[in-house]
C-alpha atoms as a PDB file:
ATOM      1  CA  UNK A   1       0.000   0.000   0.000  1.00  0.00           C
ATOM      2  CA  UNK A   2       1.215   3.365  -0.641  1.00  0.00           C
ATOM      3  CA  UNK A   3       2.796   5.529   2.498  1.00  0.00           C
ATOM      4  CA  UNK A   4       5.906   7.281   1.326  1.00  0.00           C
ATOM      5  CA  UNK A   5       6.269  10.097  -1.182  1.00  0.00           C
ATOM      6  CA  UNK A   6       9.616  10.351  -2.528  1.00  0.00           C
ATOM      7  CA  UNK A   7      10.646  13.839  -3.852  1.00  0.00           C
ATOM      8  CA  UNK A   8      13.251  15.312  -6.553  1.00  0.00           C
ATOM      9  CA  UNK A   9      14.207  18.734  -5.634  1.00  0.00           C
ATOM     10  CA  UNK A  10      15.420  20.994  -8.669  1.00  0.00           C
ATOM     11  CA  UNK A  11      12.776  21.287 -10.835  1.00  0.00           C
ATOM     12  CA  UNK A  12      10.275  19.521  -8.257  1.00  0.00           C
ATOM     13  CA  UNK A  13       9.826  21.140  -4.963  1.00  0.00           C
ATOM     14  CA  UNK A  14      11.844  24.112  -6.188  1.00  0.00           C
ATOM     15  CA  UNK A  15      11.518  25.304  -9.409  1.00  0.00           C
ATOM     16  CA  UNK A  16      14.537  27.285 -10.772  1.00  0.00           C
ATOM     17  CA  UNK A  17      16.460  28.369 -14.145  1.00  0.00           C
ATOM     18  CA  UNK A  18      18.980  25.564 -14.882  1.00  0.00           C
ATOM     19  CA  UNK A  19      21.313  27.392 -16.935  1.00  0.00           C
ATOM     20  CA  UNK A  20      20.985  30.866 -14.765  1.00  0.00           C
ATOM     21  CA  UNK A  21      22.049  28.635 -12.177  1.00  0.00           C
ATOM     22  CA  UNK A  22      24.963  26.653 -13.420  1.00  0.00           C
ATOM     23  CA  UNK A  23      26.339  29.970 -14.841  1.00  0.00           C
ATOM     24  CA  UNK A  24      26.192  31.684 -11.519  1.00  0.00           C
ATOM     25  CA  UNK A  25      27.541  28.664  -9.765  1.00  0.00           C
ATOM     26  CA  UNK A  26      30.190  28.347 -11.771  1.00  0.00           C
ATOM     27  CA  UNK A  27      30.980  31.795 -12.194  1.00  0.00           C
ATOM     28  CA  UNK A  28      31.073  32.181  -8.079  1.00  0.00           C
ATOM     29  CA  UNK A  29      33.071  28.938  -7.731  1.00  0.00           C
ATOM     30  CA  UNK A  30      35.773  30.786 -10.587  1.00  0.00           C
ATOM     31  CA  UNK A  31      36.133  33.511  -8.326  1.00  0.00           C
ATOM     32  CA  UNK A  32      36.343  31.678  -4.850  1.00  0.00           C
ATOM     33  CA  UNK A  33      38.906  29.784  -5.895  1.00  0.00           C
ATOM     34  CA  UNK A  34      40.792  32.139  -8.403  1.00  0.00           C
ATOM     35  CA  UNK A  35      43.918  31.914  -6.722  1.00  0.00           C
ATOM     36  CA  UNK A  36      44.342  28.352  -7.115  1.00  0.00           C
ATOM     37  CA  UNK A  37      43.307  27.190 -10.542  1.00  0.00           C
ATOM     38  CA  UNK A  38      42.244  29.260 -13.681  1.00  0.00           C
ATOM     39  CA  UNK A  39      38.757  29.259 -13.953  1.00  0.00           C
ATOM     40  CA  UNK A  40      37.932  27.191 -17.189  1.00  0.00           C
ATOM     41  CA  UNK A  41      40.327  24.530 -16.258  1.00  0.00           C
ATOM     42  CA  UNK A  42      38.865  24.302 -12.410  1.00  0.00           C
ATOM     43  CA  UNK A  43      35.264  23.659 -14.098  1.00  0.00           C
ATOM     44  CA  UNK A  44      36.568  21.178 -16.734  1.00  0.00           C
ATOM     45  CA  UNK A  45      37.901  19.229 -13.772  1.00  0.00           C
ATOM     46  CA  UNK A  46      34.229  19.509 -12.000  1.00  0.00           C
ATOM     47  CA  UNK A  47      32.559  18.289 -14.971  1.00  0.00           C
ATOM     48  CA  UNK A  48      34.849  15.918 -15.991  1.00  0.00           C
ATOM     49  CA  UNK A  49      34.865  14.218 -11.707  1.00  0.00           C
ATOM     50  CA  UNK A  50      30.971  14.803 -12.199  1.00  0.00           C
ATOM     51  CA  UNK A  51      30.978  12.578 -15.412  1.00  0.00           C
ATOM     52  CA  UNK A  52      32.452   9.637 -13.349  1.00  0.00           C
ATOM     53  CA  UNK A  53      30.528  10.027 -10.321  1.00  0.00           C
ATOM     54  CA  UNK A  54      27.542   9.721 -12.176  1.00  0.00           C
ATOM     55  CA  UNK A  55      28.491   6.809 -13.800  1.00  0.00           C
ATOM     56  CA  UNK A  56      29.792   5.034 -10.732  1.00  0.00           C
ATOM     57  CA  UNK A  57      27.747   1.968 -10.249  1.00  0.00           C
ATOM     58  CA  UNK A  58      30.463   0.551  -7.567  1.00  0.00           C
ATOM     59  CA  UNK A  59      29.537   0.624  -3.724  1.00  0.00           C
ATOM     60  CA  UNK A  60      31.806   3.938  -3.292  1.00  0.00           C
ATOM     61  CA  UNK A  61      30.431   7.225  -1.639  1.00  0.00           C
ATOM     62  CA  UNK A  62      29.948   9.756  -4.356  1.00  0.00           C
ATOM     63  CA  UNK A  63      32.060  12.204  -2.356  1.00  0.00           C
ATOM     64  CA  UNK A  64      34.970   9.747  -2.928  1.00  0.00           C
ATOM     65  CA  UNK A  65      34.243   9.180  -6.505  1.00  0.00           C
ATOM     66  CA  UNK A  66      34.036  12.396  -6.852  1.00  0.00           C
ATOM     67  CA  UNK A  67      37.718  13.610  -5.217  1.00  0.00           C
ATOM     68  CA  UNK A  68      39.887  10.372  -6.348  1.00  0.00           C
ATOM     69  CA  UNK A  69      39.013  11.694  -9.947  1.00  0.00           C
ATOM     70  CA  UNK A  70      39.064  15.196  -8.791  1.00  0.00           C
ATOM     71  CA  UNK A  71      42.862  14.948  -7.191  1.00  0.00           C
ATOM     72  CA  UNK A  72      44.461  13.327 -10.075  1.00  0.00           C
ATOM     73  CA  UNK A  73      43.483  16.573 -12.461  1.00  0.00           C
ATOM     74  CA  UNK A  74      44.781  19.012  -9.751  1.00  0.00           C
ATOM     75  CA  UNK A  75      47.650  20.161  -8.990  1.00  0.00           C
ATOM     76  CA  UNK A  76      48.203  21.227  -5.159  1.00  0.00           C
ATOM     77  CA  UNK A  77      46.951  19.514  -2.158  1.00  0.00           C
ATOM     78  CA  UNK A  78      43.837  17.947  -2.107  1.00  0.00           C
ATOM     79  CA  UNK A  79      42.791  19.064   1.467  1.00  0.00           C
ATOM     80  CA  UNK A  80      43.460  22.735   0.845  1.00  0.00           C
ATOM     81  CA  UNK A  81      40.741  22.389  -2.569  1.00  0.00           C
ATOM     82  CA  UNK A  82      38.408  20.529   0.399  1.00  0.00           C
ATOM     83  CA  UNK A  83      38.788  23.531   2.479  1.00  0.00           C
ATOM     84  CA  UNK A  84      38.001  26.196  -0.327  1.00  0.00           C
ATOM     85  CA  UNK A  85      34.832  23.884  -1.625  1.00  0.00           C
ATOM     86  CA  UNK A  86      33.284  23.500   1.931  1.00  0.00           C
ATOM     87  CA  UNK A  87      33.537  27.671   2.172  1.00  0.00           C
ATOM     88  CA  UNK A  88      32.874  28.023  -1.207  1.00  0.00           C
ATOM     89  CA  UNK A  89      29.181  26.121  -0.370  1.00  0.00           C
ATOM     90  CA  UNK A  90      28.596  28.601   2.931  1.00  0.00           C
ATOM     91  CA  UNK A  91      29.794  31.802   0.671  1.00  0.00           C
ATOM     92  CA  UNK A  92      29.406  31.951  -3.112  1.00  0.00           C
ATOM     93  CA  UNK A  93      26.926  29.199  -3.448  1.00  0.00           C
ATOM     94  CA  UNK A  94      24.115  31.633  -1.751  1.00  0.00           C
ATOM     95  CA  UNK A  95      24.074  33.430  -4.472  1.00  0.00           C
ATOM     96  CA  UNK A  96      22.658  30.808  -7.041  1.00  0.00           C
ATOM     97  CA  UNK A  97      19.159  31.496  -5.148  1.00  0.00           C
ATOM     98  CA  UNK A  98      18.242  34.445  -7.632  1.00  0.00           C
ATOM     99  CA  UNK A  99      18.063  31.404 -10.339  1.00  0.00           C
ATOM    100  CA  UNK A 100      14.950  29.924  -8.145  1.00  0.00           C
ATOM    101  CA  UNK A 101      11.915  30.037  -6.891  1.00  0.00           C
ATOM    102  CA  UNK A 102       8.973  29.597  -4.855  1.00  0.00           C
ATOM    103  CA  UNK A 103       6.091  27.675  -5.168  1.00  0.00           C
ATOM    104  CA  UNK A 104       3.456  27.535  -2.504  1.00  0.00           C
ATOM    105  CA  UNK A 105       1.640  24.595  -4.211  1.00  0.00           C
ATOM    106  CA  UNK A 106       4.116  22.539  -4.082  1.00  0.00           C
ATOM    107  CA  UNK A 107       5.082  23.018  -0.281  1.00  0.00           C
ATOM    108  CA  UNK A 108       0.996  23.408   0.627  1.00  0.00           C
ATOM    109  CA  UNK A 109       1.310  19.640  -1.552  1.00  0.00           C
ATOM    110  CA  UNK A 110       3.871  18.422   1.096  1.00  0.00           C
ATOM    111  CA  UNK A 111       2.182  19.182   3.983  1.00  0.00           C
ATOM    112  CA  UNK A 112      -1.036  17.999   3.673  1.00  0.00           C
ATOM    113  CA  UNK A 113       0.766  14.976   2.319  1.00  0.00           C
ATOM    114  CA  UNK A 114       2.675  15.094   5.885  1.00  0.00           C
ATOM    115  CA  UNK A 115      -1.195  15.565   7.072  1.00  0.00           C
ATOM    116  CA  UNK A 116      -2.640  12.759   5.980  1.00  0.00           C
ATOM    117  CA  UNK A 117       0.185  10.070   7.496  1.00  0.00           C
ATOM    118  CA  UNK A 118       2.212   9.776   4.289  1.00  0.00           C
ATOM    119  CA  UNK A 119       5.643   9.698   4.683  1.00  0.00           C
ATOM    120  CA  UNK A 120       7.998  11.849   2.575  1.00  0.00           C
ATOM    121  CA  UNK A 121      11.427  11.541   1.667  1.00  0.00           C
ATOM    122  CA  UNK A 122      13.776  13.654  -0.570  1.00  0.00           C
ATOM    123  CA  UNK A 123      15.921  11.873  -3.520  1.00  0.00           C
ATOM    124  CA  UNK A 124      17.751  14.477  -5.044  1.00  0.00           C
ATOM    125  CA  UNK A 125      20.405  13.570  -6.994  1.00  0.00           C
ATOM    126  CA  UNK A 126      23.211  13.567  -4.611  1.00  0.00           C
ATOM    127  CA  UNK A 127      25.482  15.754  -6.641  1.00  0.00           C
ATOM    128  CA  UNK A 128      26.277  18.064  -3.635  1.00  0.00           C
ATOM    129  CA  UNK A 129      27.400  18.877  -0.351  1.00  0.00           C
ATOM    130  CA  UNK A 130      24.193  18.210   2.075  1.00  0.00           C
ATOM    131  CA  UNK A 131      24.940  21.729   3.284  1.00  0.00           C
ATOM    132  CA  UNK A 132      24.178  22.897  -0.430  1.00  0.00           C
ATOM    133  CA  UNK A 133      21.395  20.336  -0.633  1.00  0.00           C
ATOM    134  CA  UNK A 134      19.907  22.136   2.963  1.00  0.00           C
ATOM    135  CA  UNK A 135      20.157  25.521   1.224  1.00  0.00           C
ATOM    136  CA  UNK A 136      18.749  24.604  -1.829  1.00  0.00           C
ATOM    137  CA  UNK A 137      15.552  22.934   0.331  1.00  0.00           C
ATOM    138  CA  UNK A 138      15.509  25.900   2.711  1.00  0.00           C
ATOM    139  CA  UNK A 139      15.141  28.202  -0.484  1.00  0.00           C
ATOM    140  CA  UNK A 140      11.971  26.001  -1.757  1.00  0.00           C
ATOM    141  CA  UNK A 141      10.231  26.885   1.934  1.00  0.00           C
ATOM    142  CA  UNK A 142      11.199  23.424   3.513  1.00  0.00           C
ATOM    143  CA  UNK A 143      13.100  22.226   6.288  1.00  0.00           C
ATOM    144  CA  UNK A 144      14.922  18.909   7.417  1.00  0.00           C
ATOM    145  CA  UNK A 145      13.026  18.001   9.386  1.00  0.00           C
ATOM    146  CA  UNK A 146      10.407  17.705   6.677  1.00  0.00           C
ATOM    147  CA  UNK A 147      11.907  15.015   4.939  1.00  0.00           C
ATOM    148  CA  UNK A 148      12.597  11.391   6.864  1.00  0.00           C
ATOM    149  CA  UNK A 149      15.493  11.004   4.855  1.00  0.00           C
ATOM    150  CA  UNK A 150      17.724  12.927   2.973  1.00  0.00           C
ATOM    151  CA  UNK A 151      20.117  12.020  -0.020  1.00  0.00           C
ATOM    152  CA  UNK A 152      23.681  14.006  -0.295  1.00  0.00           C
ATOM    153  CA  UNK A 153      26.839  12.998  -1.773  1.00  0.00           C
ATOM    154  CA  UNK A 154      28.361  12.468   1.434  1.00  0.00           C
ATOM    155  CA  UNK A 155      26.134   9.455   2.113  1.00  0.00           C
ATOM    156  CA  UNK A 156      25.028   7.972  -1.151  1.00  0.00           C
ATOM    157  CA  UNK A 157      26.412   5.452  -3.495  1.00  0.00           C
ATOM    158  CA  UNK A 158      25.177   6.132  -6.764  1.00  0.00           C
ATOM    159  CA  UNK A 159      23.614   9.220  -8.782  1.00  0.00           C
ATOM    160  CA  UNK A 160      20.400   9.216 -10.988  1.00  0.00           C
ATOM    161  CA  UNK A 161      19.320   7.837 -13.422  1.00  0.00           C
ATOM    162  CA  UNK A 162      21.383   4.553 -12.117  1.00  0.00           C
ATOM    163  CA  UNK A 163      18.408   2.276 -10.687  1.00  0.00           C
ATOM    164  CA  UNK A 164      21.169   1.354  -7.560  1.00  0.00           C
ATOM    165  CA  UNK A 165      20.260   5.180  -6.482  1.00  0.00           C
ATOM    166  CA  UNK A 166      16.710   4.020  -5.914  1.00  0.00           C
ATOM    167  CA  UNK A 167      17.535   0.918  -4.403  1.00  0.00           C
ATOM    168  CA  UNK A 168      19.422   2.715  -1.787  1.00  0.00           C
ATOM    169  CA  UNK A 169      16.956   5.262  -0.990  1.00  0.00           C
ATOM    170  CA  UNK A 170      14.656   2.371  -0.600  1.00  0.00           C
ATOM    171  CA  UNK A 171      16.777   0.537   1.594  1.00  0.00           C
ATOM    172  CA  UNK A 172      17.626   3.200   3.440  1.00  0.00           C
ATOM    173  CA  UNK A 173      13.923   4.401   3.910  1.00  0.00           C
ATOM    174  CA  UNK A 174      13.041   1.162   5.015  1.00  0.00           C
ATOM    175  CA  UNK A 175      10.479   0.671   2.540  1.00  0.00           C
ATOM    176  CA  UNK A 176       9.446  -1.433  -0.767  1.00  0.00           C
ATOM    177  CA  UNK A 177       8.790   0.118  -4.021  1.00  0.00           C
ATOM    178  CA  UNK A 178       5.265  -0.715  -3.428  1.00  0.00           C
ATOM    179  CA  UNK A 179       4.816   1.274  -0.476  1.00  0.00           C
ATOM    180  CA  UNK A 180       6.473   4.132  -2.895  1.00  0.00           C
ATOM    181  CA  UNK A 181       5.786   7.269  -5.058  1.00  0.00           C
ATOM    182  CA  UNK A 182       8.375   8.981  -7.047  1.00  0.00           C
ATOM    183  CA  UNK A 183       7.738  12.878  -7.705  1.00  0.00           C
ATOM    184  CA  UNK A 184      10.097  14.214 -10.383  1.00  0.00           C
ATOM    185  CA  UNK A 185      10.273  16.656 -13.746  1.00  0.00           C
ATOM    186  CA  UNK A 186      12.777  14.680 -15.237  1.00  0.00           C
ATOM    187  CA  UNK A 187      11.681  11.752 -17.246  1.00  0.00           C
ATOM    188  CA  UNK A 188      14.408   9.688 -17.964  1.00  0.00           C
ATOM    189  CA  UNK A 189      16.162  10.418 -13.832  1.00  0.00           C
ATOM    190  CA  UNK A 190      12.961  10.297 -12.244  1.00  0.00           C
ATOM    191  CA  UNK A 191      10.923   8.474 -14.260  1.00  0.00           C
ATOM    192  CA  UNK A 192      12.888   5.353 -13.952  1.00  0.00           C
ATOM    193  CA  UNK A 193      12.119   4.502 -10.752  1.00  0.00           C
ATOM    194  CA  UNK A 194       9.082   2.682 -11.906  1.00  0.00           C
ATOM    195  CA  UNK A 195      11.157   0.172 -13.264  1.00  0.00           C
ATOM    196  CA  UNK A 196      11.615  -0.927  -9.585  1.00  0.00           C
ATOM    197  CA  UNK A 197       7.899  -0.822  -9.263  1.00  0.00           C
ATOM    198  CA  UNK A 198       7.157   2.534  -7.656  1.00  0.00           C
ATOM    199  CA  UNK A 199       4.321   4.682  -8.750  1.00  0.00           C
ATOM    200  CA  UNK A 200       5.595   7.779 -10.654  1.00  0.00           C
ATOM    201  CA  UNK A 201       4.270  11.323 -10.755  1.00  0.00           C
ATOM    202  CA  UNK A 202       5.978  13.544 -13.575  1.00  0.00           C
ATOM    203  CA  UNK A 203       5.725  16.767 -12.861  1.00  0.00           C
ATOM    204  CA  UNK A 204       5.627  18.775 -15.501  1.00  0.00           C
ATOM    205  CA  UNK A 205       6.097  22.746 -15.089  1.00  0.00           C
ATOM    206  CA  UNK A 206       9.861  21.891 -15.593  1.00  0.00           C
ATOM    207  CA  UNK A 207      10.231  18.948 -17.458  1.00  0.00           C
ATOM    208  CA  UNK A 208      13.533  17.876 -18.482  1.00  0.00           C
ATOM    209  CA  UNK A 209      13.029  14.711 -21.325  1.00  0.00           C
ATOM    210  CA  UNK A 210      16.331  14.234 -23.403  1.00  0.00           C
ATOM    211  CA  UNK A 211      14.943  11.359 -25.490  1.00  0.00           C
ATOM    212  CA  UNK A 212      12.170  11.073 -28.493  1.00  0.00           C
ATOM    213  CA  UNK A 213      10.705   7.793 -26.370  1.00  0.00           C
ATOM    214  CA  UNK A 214       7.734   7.479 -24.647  1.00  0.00           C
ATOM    215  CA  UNK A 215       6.936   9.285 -21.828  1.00  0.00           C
ATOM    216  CA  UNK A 216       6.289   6.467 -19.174  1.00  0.00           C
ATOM    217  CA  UNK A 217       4.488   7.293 -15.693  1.00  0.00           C
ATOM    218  CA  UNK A 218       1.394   6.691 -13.635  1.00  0.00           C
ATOM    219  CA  UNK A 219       0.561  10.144 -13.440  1.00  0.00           C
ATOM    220  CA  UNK A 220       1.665  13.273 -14.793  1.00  0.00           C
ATOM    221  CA  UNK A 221       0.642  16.861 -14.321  1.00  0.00           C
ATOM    222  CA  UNK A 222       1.252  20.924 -13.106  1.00  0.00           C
ATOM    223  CA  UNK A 223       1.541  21.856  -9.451  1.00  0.00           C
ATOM    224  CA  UNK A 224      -2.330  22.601  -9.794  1.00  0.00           C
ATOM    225  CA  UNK A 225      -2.712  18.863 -10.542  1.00  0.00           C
ATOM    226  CA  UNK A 226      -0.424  17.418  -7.562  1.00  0.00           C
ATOM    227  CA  UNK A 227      -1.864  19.524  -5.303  1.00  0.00           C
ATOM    228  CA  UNK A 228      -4.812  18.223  -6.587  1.00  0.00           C
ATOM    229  CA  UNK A 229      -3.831  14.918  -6.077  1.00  0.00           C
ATOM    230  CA  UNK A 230      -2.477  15.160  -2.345  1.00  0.00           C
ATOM    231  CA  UNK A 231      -6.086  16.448  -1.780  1.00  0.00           C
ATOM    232  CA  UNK A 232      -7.905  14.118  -2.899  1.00  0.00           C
ATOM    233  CA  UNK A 233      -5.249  11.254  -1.839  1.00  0.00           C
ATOM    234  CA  UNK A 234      -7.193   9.016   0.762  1.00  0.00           C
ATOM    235  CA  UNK A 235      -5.923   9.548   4.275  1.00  0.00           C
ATOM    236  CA  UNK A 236      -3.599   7.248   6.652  1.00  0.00           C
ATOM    237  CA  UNK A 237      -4.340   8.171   9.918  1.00  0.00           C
END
């Protein structure tokens, strides 16, 4: 029976302007760490670590992934780039929040989800820091303590669309895909969970789809239509 509502963040419960964002963050991260690397070449090395993180299908945190690839295209000492990225994430990272915003729906959605007994969990793709994951949630009117559980790249083992990244938040949820819902804009990352069985709800304001296939889901629909949804949902309590 389903009890758990699994959310995607970017795109999901906060909307934003992907390539407003990536510019700024990129454009901040340039200048926090200017006197290190030259610009161009630190975000070929991001994008390049990111490439292999995401394609990672061994048991390995993605944060480790991440910096063994990361450290061989540096030059300098690892720890002092760990340094600069963790105050890079408190600092120049804030300032990727004029590329989102806020939808009430969507968080009025949650709660009465919440409400009603379900439990909800966020799976964003575990790119980033938690810290910039907490930001990100905090700028979408959330809080933790919203969410039972939480991915980050700190914790996780595998990045969407790999169907091991469900299978962890599963596990680590503590429930089946049968007991699940996956809420996501992104057809072929979110989407895919319904190959494990879960229910899938495409949300489609933002919709990322990269391929000419199909779009598969059990449901699909605006903020208007989820909210919709989570009120006419039947109750667990």
């Amino acid at each position: 029976m389903l009890n758990t509502i699994i959310f995607d963040l970017d795109g999901t419960l906060l909307p934003l302007d992907m390539d407003h964002f990536m510019h700024i963050y990129f454009k901040e991260m340039g200048i926090a760490f200017q006197d290190m690397i030259e610009p161009k070449r630190l975000v070929d090395n991001v994008w390049n670590a990111t490439n292999v993180m995401v394609n990672n299908i061994e048991y390995r945190t993605n944060e480790d992934v991440f910096m063994e690839k990361f450290q061989t295209l540096i030059d300098g000492d690892l720890d002092t780039y760990l340094q600069r990225f963790d105050e890079f994430y408190d600092k120049g990272f804030l300032k990727t929040r004029s590329a989102v915003s806020h939808m009430p729906l969507i968080v009025e959605a949650v709660e009465l989800l919440k409400q009603k007994g379900y439990q909800t969990v966020l799976a964003t793709n575990p790119l980033f820091p938690r810290k910039a994951i907490i930001h990100r949630l905090k700028w979408a009117g959330f809080q933790e303590e919203d969410f039972s559980y939480i991915t980050c790249y700190e914790n996780n083992h595998y990045c969407k669309p790999q169907i091991q990244f469900y299978e962890e938040v599963l596990q680590e949820a503590g429930k089946s895909a049968v007991e699940c819902m996956m809420v996501g804009n992104d057809v072929e990352e979110d989407m895919v969970a319904g190959k494990l069985g879960m229910q899938t709800y495409l949300i489609t304001n933002h919709i990322i789809k990269r391929s000419t296939e199909d779009i598969c889901c059990t449901y699909q629909g605006g903020y208007e239509d989820f909210l919709r949804f989570a009120q006419e949902i039947k109750s667990l309590k």
